[in-house]
Protein backbone atom coordinates (compact mmCIF):
# COMPACT_ATOMS: atom_id res chain seq x y z
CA UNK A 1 106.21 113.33 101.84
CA UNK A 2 108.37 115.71 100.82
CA UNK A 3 106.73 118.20 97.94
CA UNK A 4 109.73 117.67 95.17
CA UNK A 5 109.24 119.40 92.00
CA UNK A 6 106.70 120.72 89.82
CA UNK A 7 103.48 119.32 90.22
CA UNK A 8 102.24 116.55 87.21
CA UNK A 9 99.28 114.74 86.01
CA UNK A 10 97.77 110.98 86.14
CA UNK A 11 98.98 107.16 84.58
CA UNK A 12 98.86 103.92 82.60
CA UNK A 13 99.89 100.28 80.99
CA UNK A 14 102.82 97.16 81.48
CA UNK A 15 104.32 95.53 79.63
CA UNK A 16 108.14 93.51 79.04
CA UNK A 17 110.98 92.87 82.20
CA UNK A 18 114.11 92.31 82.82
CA UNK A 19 115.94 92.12 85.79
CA UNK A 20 118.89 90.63 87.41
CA UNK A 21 119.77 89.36 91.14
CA UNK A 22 122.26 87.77 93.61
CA UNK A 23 122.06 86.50 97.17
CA UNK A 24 119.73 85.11 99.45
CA UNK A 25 118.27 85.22 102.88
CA UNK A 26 115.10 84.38 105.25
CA UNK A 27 113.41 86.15 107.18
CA UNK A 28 109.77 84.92 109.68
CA UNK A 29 106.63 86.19 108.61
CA UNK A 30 105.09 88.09 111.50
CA UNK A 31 102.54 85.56 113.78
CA UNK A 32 102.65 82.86 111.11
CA UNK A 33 106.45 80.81 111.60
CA UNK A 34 106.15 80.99 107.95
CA UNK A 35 109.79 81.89 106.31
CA UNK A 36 110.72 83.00 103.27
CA UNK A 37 113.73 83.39 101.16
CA UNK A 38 114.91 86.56 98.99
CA UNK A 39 114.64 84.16 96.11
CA UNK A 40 111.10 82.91 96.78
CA UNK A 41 110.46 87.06 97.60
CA UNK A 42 111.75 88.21 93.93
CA UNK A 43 109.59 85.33 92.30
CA UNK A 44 106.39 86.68 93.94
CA UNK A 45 107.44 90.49 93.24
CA UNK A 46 108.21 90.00 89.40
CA UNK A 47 105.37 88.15 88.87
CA UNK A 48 103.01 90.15 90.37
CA UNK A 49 104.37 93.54 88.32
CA UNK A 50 102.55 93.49 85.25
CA UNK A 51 98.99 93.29 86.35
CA UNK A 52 100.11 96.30 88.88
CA UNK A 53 101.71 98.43 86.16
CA UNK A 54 98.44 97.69 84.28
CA UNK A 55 96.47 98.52 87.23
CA UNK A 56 97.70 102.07 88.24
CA UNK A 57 98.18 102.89 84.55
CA UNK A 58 101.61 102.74 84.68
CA UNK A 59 103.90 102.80 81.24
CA UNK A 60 107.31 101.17 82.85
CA UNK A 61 109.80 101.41 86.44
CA UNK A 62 112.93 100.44 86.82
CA UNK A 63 113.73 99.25 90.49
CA UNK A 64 116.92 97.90 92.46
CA UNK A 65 117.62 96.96 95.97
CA UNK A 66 121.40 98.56 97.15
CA UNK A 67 123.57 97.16 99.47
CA UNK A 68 126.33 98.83 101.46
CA UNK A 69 129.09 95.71 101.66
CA UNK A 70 128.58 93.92 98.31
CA UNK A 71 127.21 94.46 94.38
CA UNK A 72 123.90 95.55 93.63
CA UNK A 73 121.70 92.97 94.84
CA UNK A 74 118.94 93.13 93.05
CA UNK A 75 118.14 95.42 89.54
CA UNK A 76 115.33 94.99 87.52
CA UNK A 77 112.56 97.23 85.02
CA UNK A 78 108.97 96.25 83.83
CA UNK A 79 107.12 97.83 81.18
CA UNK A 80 108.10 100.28 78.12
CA UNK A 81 110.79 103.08 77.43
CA UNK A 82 109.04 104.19 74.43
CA UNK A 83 105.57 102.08 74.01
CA UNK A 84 104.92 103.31 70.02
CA UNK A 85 108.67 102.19 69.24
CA UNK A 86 107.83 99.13 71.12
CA UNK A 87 111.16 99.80 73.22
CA UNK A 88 111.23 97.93 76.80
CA UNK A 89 112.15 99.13 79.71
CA UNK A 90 115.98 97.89 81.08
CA UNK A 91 117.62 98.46 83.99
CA UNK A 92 120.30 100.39 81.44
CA UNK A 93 117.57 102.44 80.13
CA UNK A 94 118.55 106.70 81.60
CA UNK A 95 115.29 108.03 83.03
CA UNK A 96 114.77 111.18 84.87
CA UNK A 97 115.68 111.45 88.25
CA UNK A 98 113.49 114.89 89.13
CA UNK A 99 114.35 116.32 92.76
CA UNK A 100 116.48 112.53 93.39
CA UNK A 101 119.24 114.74 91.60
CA UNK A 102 119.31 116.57 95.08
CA UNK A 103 121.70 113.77 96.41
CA UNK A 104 124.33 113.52 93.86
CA UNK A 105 124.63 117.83 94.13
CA UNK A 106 124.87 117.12 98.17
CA UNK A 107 127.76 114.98 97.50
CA UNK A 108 129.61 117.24 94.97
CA UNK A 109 129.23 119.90 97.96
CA UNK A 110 130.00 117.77 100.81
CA UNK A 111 133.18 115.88 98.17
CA UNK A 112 134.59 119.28 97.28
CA UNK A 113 134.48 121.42 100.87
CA UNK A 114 135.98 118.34 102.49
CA UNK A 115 138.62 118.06 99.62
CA UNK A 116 139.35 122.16 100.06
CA UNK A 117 139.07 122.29 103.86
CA UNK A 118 135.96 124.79 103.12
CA UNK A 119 133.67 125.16 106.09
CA UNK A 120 130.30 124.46 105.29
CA UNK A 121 128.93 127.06 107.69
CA UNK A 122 130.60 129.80 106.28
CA UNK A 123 129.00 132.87 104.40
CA UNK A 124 128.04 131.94 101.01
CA UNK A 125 129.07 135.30 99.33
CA UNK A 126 133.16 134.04 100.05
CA UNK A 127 132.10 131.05 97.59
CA UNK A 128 130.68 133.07 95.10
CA UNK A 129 130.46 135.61 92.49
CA UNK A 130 127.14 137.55 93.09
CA UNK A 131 125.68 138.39 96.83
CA UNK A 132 122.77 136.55 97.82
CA UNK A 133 120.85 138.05 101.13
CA UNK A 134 117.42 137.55 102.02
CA UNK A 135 116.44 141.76 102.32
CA UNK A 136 114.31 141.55 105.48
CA UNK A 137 117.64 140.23 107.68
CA UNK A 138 120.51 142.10 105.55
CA UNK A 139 123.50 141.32 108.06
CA UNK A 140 122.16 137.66 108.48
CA UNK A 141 124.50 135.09 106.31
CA UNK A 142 123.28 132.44 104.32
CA UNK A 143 125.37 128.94 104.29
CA UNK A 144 126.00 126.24 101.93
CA UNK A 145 124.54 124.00 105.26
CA UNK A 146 121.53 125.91 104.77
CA UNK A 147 120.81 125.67 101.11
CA UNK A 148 121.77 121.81 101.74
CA UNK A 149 119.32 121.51 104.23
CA UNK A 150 116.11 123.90 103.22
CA UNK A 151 117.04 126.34 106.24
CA UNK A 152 118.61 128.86 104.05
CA UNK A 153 115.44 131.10 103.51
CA UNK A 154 115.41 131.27 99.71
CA UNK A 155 112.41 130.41 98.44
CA UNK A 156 110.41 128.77 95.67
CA UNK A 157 107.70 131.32 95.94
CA UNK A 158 108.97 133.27 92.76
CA UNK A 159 109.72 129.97 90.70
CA UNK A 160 106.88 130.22 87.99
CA UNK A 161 107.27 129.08 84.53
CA UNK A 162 110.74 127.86 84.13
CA UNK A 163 110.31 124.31 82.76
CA UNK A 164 111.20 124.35 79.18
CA UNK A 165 110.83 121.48 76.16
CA UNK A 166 114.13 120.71 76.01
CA UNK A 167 117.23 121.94 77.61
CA UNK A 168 117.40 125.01 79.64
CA UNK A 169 117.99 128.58 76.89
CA UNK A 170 119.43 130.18 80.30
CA UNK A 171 122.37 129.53 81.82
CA UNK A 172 122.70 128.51 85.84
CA UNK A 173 124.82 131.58 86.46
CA UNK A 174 122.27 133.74 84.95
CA UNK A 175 118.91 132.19 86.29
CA UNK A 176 120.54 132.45 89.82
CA UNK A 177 121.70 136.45 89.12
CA UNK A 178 117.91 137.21 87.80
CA UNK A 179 116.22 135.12 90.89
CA UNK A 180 118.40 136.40 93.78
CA UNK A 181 119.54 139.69 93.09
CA UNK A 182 117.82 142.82 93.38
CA UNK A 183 117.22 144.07 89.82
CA UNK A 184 116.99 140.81 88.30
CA UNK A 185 114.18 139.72 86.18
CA UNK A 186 113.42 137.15 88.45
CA UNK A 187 113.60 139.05 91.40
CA UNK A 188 111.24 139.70 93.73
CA UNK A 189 112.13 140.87 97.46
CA UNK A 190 109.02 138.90 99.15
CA UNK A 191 109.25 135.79 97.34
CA UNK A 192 112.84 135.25 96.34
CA UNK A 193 112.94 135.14 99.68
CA UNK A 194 110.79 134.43 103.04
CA UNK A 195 110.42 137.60 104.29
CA UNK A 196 109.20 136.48 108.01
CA UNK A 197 111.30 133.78 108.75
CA UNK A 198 115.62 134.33 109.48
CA UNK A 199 118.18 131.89 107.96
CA UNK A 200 118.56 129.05 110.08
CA UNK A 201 115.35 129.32 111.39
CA UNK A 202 112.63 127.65 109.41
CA UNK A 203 112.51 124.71 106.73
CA UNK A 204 111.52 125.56 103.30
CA UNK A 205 112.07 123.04 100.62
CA UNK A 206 113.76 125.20 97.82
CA UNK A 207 115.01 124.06 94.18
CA UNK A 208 116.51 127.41 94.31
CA UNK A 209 118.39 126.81 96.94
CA UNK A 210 119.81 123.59 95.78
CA UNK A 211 120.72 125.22 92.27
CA UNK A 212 122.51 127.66 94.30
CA UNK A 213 124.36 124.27 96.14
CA UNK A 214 125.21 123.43 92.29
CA UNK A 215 126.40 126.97 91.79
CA UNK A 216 128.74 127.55 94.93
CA UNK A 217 130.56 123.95 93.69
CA UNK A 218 131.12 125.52 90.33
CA UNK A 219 132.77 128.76 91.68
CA UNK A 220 134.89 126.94 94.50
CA UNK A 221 136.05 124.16 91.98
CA UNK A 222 136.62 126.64 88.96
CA UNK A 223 134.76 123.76 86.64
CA UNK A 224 131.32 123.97 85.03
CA UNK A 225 129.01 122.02 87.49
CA UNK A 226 127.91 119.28 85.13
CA UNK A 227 131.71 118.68 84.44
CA UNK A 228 132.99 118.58 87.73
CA UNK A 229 130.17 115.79 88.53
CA UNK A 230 131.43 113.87 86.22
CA UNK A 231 134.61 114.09 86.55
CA UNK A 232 134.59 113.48 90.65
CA UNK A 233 131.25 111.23 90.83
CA UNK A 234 130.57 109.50 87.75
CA UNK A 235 134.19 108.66 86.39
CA UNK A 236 135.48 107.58 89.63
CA UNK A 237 132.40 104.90 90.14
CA UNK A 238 132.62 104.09 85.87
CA UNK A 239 129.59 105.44 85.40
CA UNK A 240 129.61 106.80 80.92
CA UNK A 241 126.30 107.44 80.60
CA UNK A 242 124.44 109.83 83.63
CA UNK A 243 124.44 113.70 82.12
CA UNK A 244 122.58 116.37 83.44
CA UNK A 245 121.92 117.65 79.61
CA UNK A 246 119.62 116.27 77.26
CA UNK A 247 121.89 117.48 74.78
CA UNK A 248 124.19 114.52 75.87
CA UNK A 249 122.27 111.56 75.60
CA UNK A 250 122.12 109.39 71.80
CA UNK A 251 118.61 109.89 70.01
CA UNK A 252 116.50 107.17 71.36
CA UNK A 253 117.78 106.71 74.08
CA UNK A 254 116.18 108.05 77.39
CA UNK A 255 113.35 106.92 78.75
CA UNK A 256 109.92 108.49 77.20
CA UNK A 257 107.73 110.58 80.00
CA UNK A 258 103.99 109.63 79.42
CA UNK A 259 100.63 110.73 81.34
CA UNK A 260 97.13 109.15 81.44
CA UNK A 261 95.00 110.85 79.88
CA UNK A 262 91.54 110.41 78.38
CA UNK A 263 92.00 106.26 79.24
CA UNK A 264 95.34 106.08 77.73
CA UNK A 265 98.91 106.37 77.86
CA UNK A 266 99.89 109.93 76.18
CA UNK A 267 104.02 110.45 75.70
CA UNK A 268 104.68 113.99 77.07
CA UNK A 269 108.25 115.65 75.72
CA UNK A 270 111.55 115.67 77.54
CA UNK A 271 111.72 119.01 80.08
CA UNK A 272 114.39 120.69 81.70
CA UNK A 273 114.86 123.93 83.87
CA UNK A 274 117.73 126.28 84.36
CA UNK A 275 117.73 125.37 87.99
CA UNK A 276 119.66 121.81 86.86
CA UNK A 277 121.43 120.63 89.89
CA UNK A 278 118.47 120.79 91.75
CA UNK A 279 116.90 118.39 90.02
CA UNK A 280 117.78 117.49 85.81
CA UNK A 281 119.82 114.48 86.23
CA UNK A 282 119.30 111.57 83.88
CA UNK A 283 120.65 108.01 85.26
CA UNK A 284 119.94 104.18 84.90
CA UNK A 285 118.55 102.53 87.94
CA UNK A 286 121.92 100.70 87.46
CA UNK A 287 124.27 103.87 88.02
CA UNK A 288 121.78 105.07 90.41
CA UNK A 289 122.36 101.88 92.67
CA UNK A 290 126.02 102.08 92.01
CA UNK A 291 125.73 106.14 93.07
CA UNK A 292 123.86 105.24 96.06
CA UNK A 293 126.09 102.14 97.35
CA UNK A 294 129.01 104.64 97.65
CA UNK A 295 126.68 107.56 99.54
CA UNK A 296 125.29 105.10 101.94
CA UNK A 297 128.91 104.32 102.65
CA UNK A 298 130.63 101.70 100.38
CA UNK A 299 133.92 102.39 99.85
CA UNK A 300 133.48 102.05 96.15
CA UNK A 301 135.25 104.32 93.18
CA UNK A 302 139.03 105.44 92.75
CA UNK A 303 139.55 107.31 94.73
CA UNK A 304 136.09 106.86 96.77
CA UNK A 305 133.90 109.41 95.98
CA UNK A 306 132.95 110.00 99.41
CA UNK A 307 135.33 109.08 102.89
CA UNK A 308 133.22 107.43 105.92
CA UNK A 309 133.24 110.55 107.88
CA UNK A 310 131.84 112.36 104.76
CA UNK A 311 128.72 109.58 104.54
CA UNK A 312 128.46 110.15 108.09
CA UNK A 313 128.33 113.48 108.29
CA UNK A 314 125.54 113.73 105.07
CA UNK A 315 123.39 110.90 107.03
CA UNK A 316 123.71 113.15 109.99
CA UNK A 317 120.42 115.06 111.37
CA UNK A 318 121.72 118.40 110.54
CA UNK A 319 118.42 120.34 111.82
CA UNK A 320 117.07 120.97 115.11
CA UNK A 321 113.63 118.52 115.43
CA UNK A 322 111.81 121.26 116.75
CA UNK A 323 112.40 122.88 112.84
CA UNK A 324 112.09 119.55 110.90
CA UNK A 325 111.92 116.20 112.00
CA UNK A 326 114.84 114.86 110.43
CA UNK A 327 116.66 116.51 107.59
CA UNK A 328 120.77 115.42 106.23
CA UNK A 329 123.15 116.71 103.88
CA UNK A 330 120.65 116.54 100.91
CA UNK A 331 118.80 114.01 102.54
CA UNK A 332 115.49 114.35 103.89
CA UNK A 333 112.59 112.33 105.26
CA UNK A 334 110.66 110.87 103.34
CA UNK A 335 106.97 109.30 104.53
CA UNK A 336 106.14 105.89 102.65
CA UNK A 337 102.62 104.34 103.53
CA UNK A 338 102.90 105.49 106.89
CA UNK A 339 106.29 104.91 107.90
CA UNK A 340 109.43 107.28 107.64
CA UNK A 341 112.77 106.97 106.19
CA UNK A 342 115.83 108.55 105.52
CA UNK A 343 116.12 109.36 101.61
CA UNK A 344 114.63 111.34 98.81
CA UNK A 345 111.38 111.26 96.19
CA UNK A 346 110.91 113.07 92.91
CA UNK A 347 108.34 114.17 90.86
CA UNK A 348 108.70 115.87 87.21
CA UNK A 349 106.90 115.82 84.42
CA UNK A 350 106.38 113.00 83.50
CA UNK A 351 108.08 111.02 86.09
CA UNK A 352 107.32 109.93 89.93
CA UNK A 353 110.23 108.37 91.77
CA UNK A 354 111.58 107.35 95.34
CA UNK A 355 115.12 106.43 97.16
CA UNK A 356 114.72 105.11 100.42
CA UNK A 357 117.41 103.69 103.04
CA UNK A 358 116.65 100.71 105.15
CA UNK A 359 116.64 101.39 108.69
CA UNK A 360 119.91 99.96 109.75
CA UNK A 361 121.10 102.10 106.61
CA UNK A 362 122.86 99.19 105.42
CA UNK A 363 120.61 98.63 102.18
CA UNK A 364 118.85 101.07 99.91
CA UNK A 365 116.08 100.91 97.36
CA UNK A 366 115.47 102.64 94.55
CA UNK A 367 111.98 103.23 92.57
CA UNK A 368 111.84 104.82 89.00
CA UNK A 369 108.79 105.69 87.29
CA UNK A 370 108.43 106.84 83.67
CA UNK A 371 104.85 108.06 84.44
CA UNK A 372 103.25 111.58 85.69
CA UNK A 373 101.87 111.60 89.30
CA UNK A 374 99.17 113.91 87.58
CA UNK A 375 96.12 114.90 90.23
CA UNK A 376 95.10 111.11 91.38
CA UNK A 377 96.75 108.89 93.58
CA UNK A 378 97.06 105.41 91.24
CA UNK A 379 100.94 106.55 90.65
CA UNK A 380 101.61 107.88 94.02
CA UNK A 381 100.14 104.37 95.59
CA UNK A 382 101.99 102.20 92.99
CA UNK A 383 105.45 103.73 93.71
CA UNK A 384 104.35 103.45 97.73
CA UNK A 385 103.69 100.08 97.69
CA UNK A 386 106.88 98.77 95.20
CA UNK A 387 109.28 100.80 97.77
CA UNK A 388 107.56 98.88 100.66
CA UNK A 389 108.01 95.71 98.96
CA UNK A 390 111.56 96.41 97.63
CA UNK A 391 112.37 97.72 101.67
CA UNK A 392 111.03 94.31 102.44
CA UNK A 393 112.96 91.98 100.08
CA UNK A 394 116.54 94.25 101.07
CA UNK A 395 115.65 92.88 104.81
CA UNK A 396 115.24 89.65 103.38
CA UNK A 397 118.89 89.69 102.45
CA UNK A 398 120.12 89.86 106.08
């Protein structure tokens, strides 16, 4: 699986649901001639998901199964936003995406170098303001295909005590200057950078990188990035309330981050980082499912946020296999009790979550967790085991 964010802490609880569906299907069980319906499916999988939030200490998740050709499918959240307000979970309810953010700054790349007739392997210094080199191969260029796909040899090896309670005091421009360029504060030539290993070369999963991804769509499209999201992702698919600020978001509002600690559910504060398109988007399940119908290929939004060939081209293995086993525009594999799909997790503080496509990339599933991963595994299993069963009820659909 890929390693997402920073790393986090352990779980707990359940509580309340809600959760609204469509459509029906069947599908054999395996060696039995037993069939079952999506309906029948969705009765056994929201009944079960109390006693398994309570089991892997769990405070609430929000879930939805996305289809390609039609309306969200299924949408649905168990347990608590804020447990001492007493506030249940919704599908409505904004939680923390973490290192999911990745996809939605893929698409503002992909959207606006399509849009400009920008190539995507050109050198990233003609997008931007600053020059960005790795030292040890000076006349090597870095792309915006690289940063999109980890191959770009910046590196996380620097990133060290970023995350701040609240919004990010630096600005995206500035953490970038300080991390990349020599004489920043940030800077450091061996671990800015991987010093052994040329662009193009080697896969490196890099928030960096992505911010910089964020950073090269603000310079090309002359707008702040946060404002051109909205403006050419959010608005076009109606989607109000999805912010990449804290700041933005009504007082009680989001969805509280909790840990399990000392045999209890423990509410941790809202973070951020400077670094935001990498990874400090805030979303519904609701607008995530509505996000992801249109980058799986729906032609949803006015004008659609993304043409056929630009899907295509994102779902595309961009890497050589002998670097990566598979990795797109933004997305990457992802390994879910065992098996491998296309699409992306993230971790945060606070939060554990997971977008995965079904094989025939026709449906995808979404898994949003309110609670830290911290050092055990009760989390990481829980959110395993609800995208299996979500993957599972999309094939039920047909």
């Amino acid at each position: 699986m890929i390693s997402t964010r920073r790393s986090v802490l352990k779980l707990g609880l359940a509580g309340g649901l809600a959760g609204v569906f469509l459509a029906q299907g069947s599908v054999a069980f395996a060696g039995t001639g037993q069939s079952q319906t999506f309906d029948q499916w969705l009765s056994e999988f929201e009944a079960g998901m109390p006693a398994r939030l309570a089991a892997a200490h769990v405070a609430g998740v929000e879930v939805a199964i996305v289809s390609k050709n039609a309306a969200t499918p299924y949408a649905g959240a168990f347990g608590y936003a804020d447990i001492a307000a007493n506030r249940v979970l919704t599908p409505a309810t904004p939680m923390h995406l973490a290192s999911v953010s990745k996809l939605f700054t893929a698409s503002a790349l992909v959207q606006l170098f399509e849009r400009c007739g920008l190539d995507l392997h050109g050198d990233v210094n003609d997008f931007i303001d600053f020059p960005v080199r790795n030292p040890a191969y000076p006349d090597v260029p870095i792309t915006p295909q690289q940063l999109v796909t980890h191959t770009s040899s910046v590196s996380d090896d620097n990133y060290e005590g970023f995350d701040t309670v609240g919004d990010p005091k630096e600005a995206l421009s500035d953490f970038l200057r300080n991390y990349l360029v020599p004489g920043g504060d940030h800077y450091s030539p061996k671990k800015s950078y991987l010093p052994k290993h040329k662009p193009a070369t080697y896969f490196s999963y890099s928030d960096v990188g992505m911010a910089l991804v964020g950073y090269v769509v603000e310079c090309v499209s002359g707008q702040d990035f946060a404002a051109y999201t909205k403006a050419n992702l959010f608005e076009p698919l109606g989607i109000t309330d999805a912010h990449w600020y804290l700041r933005e978001f009504a007082p009680g509002v989001l969805a509280v981050p909790y840990e399990f600690k000392n045999g209890a559910l423990a509410a941790l504060p809202q973070m951020s980082y400077p670094d935001v398109p990498a990874g400090a988007l805030r979303c519904s399940v609701t607008d995530l499912a509505t996000s992801l119908r249109a980058m799986i290929g729906g032609a949803i939004g006015t004008p659609p946020i993304l043409s056929a060939a630009e899907v295509a081209e994102m779902l595309r293995p961009q890497v050589s296999p002998k670097i990566v086993p598979y990795q797109g525009l933004g997305w990457v594999q992802e390994v879910v009790d065992g098996h491998p799909y296309v699409g992306h997790s993230g971790s945060d503080i606070g939060f554990a979550n997971m977008v995965v496509l079904t094989e025939d990339q026709n449906y995808a599933v979404a898994v949003l967790i309110n609670t830290d991963e911290g050092d055990g595994s009760a989390v990481t299993d829980f959110r395993a085991s609800v995208t299996t069963d979500l993957v599972h009820g999309a094939q039920l659909l047909g």
